[in-house]
N, C-alpha and C. Protein backbone atom coordinates (compact mmCIF):
# COMPACT_ATOMS: atom_id res chain seq x y z
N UNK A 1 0.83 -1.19 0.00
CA UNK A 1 0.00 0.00 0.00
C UNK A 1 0.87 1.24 0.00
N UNK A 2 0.33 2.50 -0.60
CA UNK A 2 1.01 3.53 -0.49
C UNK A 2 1.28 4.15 0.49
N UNK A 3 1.84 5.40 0.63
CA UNK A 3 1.83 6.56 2.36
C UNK A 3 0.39 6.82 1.82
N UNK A 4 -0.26 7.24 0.59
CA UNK A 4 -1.52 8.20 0.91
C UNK A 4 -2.89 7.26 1.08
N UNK A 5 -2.37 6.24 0.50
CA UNK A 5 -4.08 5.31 1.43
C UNK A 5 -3.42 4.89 2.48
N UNK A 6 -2.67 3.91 3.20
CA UNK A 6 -2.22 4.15 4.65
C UNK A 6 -3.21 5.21 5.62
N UNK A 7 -2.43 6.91 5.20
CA UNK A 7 -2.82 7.93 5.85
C UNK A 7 -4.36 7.72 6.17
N UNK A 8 -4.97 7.78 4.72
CA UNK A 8 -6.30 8.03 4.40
C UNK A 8 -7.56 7.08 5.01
N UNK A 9 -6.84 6.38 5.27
CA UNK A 9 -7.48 4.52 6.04
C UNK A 9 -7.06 5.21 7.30
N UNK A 10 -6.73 5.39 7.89
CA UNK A 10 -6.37 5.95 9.52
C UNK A 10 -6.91 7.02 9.92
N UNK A 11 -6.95 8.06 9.34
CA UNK A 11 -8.23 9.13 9.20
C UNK A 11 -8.72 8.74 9.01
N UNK A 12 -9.65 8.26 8.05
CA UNK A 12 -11.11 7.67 7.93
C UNK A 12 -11.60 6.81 9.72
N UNK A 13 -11.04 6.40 9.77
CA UNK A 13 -11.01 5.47 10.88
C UNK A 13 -10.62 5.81 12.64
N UNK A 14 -9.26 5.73 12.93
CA UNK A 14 -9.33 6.05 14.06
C UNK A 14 -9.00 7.93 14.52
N UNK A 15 -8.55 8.31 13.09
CA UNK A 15 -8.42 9.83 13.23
C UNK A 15 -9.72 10.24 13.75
N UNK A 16 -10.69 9.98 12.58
CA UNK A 16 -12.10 10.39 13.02
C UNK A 16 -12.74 10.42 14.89
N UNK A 17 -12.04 9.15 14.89
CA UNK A 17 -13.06 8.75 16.48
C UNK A 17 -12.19 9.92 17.78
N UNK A 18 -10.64 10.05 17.32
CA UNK A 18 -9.58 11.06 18.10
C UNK A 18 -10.13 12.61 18.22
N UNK A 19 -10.98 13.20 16.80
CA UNK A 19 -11.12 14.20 16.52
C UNK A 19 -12.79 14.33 17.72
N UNK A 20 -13.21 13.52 17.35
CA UNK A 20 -15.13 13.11 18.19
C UNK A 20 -14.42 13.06 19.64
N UNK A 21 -13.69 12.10 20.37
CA UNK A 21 -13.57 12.05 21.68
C UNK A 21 -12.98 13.91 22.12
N UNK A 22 -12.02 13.72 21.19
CA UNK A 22 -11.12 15.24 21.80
C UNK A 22 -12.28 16.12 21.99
N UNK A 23 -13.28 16.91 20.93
CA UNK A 23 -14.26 17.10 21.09
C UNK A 23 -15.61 17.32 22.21
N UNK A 24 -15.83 16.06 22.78
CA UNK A 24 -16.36 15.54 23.81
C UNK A 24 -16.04 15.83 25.12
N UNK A 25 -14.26 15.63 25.28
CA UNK A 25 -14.01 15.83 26.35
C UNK A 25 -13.66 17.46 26.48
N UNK A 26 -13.21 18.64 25.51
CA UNK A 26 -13.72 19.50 25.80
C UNK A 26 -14.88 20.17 26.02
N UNK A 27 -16.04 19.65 25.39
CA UNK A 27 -17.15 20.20 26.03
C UNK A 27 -17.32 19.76 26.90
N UNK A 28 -17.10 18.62 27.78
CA UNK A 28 -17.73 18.74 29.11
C UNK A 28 -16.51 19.19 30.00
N UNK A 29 -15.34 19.46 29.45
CA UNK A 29 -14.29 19.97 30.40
C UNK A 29 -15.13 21.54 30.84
N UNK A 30 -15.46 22.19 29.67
CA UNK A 30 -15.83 23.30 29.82
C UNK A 30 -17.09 23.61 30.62
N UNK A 31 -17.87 22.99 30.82
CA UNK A 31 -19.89 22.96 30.89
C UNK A 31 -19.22 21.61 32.32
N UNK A 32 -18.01 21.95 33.03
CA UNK A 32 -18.13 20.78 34.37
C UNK A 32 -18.77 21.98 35.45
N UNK A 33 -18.92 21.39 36.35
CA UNK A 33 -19.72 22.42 36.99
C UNK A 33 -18.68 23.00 38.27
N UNK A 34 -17.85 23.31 38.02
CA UNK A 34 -16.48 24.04 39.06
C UNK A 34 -15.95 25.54 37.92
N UNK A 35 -16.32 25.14 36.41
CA UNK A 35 -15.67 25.68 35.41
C UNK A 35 -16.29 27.14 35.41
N UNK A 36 -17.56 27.45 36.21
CA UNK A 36 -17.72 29.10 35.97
C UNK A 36 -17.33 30.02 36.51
N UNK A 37 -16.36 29.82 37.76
CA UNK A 37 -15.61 30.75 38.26
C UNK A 37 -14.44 31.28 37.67
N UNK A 38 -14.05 30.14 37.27
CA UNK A 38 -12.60 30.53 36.22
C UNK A 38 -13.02 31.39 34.55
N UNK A 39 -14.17 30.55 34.27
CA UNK A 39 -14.55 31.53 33.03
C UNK A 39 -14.71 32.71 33.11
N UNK A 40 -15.42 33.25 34.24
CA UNK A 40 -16.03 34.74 34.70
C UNK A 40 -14.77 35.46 34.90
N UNK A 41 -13.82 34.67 35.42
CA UNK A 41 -12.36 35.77 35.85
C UNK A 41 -11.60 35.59 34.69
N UNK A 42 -11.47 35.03 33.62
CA UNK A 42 -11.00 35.06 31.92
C UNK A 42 -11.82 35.89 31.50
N UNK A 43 -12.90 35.93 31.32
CA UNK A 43 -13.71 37.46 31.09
C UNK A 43 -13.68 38.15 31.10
N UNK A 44 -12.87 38.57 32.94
CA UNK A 44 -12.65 40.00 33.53
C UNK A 44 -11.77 40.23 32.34
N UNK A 45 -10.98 39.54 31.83
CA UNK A 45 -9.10 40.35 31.73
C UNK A 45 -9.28 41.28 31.22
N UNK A 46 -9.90 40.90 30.02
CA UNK A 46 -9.72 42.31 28.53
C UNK A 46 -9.84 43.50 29.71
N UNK A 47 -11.12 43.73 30.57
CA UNK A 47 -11.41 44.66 31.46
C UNK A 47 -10.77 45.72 32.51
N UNK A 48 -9.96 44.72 32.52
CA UNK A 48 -8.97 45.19 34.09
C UNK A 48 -8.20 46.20 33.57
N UNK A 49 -7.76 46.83 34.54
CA UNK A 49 -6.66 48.57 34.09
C UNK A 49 -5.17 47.41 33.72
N UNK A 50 -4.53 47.59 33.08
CA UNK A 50 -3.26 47.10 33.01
C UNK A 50 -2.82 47.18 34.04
N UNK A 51 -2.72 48.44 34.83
CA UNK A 51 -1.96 48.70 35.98
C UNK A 51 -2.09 47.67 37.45
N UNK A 52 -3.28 46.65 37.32
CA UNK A 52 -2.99 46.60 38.09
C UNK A 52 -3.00 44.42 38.18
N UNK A 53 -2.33 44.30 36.96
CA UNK A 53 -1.41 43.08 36.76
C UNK A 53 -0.05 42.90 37.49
């Protein structure tokens, strides 16, 4: 077999399922329920005076 079906058979296949889990586990990394305190203070930044970093 060549490098480009090789590749193309592995993407099709377990690339796909890597791209779906990775996926998955960031949305619920994000939507866990500890995660809105830290979002709200990533929010602040743009906000804050420089000065007082």
């Amino acid at each position: 077999m060549e490098t480009y079906s090789i590749m193309r058979q592995f993407a099709d296949s377990w690339g796909l399922l890597g791209m779906v889990l990775f996926f998955v586990i960031a949305v619920a990394w994000t939507l866990r329920p500890g995660s809105k305190t830290g979002a709200n203070e990533a929010a602040q930044i743009p906000l804050q005076d420089d000065r007082e970093l």
